[in-house]
Protein backbone atom coordinates (compact mmCIF):
# COMPACT_ATOMS: atom_id res chain seq x y z
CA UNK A 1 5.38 11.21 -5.64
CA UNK A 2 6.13 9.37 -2.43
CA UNK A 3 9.90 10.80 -1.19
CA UNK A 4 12.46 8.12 -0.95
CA UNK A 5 15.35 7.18 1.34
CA UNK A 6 17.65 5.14 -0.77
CA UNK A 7 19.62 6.41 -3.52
CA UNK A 8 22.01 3.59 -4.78
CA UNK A 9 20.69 0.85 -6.60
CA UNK A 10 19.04 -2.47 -5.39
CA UNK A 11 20.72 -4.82 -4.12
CA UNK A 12 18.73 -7.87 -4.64
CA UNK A 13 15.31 -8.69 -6.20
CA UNK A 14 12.78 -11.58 -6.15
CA UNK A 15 9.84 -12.41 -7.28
CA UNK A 16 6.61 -14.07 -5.06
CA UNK A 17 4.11 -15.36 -7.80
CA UNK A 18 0.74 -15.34 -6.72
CA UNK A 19 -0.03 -18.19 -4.10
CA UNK A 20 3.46 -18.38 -3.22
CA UNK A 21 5.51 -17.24 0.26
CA UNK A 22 8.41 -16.58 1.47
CA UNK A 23 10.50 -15.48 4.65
CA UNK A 24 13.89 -13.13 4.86
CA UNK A 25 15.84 -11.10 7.07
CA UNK A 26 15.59 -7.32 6.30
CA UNK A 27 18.55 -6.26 8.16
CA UNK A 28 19.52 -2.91 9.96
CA UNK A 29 19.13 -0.46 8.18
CA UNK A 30 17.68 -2.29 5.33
CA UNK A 31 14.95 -0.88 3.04
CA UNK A 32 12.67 -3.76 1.44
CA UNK A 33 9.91 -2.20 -1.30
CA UNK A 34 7.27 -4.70 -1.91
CA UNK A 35 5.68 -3.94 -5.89
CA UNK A 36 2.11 -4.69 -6.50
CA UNK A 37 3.07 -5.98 -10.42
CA UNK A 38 -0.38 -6.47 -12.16
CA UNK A 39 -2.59 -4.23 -9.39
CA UNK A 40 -5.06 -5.94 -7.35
CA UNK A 41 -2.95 -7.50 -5.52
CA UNK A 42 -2.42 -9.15 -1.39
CA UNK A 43 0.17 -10.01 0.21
CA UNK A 44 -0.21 -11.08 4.18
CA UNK A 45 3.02 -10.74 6.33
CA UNK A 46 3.90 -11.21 9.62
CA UNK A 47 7.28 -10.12 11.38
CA UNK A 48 9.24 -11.30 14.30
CA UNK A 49 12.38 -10.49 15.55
CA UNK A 50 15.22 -13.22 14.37
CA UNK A 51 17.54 -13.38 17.03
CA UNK A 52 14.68 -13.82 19.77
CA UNK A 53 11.79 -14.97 18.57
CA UNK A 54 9.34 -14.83 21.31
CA UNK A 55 9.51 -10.85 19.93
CA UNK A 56 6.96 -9.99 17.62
CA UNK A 57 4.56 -7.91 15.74
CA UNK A 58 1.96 -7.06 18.21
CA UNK A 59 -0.45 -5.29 15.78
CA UNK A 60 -3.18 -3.81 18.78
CA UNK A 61 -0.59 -1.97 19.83
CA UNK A 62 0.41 -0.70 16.60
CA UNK A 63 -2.53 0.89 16.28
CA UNK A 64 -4.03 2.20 19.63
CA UNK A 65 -0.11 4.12 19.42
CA UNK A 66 -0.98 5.51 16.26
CA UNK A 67 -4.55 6.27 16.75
CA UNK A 68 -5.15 4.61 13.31
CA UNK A 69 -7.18 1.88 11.94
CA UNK A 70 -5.17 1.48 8.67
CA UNK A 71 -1.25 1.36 7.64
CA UNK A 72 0.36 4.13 5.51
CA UNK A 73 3.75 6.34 5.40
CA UNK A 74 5.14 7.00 8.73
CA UNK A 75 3.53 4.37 10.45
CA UNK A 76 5.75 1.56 12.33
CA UNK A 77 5.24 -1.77 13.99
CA UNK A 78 5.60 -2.34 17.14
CA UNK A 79 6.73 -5.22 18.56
CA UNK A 80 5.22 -6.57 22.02
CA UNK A 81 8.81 -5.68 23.62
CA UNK A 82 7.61 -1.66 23.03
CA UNK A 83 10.19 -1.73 19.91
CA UNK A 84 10.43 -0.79 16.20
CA UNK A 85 10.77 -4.06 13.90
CA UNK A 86 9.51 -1.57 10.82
CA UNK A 87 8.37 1.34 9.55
CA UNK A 88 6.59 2.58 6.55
CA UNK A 89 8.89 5.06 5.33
CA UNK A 90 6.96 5.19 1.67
CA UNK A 91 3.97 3.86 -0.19
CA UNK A 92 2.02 4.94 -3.14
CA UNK A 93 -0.35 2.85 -2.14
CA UNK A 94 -2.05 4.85 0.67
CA UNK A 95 -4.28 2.47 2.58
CA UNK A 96 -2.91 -1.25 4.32
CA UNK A 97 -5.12 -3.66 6.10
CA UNK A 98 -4.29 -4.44 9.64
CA UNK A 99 -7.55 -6.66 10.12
CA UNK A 100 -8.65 -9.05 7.74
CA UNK A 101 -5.89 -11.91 8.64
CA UNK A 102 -5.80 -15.25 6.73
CA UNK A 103 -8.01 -18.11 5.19
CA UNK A 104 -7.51 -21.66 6.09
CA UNK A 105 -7.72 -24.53 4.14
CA UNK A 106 -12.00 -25.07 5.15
CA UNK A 107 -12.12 -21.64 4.47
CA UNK A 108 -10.52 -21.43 1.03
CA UNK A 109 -12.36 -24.67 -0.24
CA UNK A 110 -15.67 -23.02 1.07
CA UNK A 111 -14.64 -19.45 -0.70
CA UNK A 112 -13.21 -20.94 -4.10
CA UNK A 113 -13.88 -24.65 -4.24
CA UNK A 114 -12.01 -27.78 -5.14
CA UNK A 115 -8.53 -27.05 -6.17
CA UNK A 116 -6.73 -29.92 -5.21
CA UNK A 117 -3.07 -30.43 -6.27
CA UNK A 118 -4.33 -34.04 -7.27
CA UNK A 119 -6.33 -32.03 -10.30
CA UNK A 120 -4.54 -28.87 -10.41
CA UNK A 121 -0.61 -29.94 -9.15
CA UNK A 122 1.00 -26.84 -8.90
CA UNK A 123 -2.03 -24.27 -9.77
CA UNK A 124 -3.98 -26.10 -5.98
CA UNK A 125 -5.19 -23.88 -4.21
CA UNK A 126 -3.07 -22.52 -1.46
CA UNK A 127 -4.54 -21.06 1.60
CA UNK A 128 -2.65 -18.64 3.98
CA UNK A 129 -2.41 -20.22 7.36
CA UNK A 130 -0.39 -22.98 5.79
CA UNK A 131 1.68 -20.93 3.55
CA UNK A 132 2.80 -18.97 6.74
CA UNK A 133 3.25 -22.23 8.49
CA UNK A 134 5.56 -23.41 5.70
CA UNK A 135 7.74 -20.63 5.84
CA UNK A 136 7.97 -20.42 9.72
CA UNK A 137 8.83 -24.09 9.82
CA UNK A 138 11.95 -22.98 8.26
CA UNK A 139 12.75 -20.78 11.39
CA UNK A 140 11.44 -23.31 13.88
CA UNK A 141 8.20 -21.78 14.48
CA UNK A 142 4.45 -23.65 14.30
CA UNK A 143 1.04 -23.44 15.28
CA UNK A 144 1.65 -21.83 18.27
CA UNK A 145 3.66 -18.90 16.79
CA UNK A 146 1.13 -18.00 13.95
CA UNK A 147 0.39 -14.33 14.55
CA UNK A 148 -1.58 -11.54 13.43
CA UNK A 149 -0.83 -10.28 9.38
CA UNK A 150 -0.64 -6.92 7.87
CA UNK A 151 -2.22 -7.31 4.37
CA UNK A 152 -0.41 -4.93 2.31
CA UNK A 153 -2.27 -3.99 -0.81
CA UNK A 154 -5.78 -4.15 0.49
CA UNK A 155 -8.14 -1.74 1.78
CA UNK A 156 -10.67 -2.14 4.58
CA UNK A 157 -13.02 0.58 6.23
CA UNK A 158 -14.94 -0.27 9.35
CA UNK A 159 -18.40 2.20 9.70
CA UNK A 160 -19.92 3.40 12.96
CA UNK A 161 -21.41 -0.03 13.58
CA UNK A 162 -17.95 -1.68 13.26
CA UNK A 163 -18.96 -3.32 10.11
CA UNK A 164 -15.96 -3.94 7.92
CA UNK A 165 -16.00 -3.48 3.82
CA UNK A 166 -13.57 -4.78 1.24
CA UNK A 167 -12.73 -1.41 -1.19
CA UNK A 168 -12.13 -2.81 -4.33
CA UNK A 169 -9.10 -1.54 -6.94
CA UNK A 170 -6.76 -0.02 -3.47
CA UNK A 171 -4.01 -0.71 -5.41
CA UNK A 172 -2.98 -0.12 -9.27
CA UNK A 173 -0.60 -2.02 -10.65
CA UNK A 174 3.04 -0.77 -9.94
CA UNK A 175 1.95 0.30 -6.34
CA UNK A 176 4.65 -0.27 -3.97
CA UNK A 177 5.52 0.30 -0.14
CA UNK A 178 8.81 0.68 1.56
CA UNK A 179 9.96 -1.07 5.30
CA UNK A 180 12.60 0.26 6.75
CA UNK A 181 14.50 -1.83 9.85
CA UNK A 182 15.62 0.07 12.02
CA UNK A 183 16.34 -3.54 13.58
CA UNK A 184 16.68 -7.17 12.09
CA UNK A 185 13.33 -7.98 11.25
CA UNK A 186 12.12 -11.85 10.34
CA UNK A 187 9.13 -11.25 7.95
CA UNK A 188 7.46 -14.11 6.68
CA UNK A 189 4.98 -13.72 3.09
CA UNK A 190 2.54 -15.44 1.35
CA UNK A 191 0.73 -13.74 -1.40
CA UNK A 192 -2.57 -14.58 -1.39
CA UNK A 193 -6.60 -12.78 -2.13
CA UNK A 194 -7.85 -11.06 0.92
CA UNK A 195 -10.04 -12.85 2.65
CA UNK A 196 -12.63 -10.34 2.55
CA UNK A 197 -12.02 -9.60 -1.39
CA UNK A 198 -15.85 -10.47 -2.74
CA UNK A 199 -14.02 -11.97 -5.91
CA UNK A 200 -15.22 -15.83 -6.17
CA UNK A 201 -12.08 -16.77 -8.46
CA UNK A 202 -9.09 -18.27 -7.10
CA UNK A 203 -6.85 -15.66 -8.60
CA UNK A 204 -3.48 -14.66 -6.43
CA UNK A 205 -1.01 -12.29 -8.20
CA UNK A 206 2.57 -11.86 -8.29
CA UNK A 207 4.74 -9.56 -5.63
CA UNK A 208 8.25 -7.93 -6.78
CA UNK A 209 10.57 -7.88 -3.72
CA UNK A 210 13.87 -5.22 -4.10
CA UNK A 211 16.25 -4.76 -1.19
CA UNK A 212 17.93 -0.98 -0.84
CA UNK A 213 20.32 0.33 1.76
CA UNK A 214 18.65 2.97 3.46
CA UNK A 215 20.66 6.84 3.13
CA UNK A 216 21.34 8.06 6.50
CA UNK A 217 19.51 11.49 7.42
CA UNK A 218 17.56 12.86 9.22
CA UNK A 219 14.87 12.63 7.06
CA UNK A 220 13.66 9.47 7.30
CA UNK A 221 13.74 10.07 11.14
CA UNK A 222 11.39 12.25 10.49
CA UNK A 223 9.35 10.31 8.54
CA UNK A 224 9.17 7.64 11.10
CA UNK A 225 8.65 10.32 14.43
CA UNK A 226 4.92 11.03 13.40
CA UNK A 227 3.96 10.74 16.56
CA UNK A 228 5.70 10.90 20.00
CA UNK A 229 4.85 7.05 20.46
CA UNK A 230 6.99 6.31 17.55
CA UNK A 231 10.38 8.17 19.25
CA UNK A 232 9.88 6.24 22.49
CA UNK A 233 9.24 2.90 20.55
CA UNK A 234 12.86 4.12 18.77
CA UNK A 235 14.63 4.60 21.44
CA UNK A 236 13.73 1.24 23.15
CA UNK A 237 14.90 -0.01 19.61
CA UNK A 238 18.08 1.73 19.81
CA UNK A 239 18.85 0.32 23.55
CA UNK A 240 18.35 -3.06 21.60
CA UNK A 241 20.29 -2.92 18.75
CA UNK A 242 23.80 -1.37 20.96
């Protein structure tokens, strides 16, 4: 079993059903699990940080800092100011895609078809770049703020040729993964199918979201320092947050 760093209750909970999104502050100190309910589930997020907004998830550097090609425990995001916005801090999960990004609308309707809201009302398909798009709206972001997406829940290898594969049944239902902020962190959801999942079914599932208050320690500093990358990228976070 994955360890833990939070050992009171949670403090709030929600719900994303499949093809929905949403957008929250996990604040300082904040841990936010995300619950894969019925397995088989994606859900895309991006992150920013809330009080200046040009700051955000710069995924490249997330992983040529790590040396890794795929998200697990003690992993963080790096922000294109050399900062922390998150950190994987647990996950039963094991394997998240930093790669695959979202479908558009021309790009759903060519995956899964018709599903217009005129037919369908709410049960339309919904595609991710507008999803996001909704929820940054909310934050005065558009078009020109849409970023790079971590698709939590899926699995993608890339071989020697830098082909990329789809790995079916990642995640089991009841998977989660834990963020921990060691900053306010904007992160903005939509849960939606991969884009590379080979299923020809519009069928999104359902995300539960709980909020915990992370135990202090120095355990989960640990957890985050995997790497010497990750303390530097810390202690620019720490200047920040004074």
């Amino acid at each position: 079993m994955t360890a833990l760093f939070h050992s009171g209750p949670s403090l709030r909970e929600e719900q994303i059903p499949g093809g929905a999104h949403t957008s929250l502050i996990l604040r300082k100190g904040g841990i936010l699990r995300l619950t894969d309910i019925d397995g088989g589930a994606n859900v895309s997020a991006m992150m920013l940080n809330p009080h200046e907004k040009s700051e955000r998830l710069n995924l490249p550097d997330t992983l040529k800092g790590q040396h890794t090609a795929r998200l697990t425990t003690g992993h963080c995001f790096y922000s294109d100011m050399g900062r922390v916005l998150a950190a994987i801090v647990a996950d039963s999960c094991g394997w998240h895609d930093p790669f695959g990004g979202v479908l558009n609308a021309a790009e759903t309707h060519d995956k899964y078809g018709s599903g217009r809201y005129q037919e369908l009302r709410n049960g339309f398909y919904r595609n991710g770049v507008d999803n996001l798009l909704v929820e940054m709206g909310k934050w005065d972001l558009g078009l020109q703020d849409l970023l790079m997406v971590v698709n939590f829940f899926s699995k993608v290898t890339v071989d020697e040729a830098g082909r990329f594969a789809f790995i079916s049944g990642n995640s089991q239902p009841g998977d989660f993964v834990e963020l921990y902020a060691p900053m306010d962190v904007l992160i903005v959801l939509t849960a939606l199918p991969h884009p590379q999942d080979p299923a020809t079914e519009y069928l999104p599932r359902p995300i539960q979201l709980n909020w915990y208050q992370a135990d202090a320690g120095q355990a989960l500093s640990d957890a985050i320092f995997t790497r010497d990358e990750n303390q530097r990228a810390m202690q620019n976070t720490q200047h920040f947050s004074l």
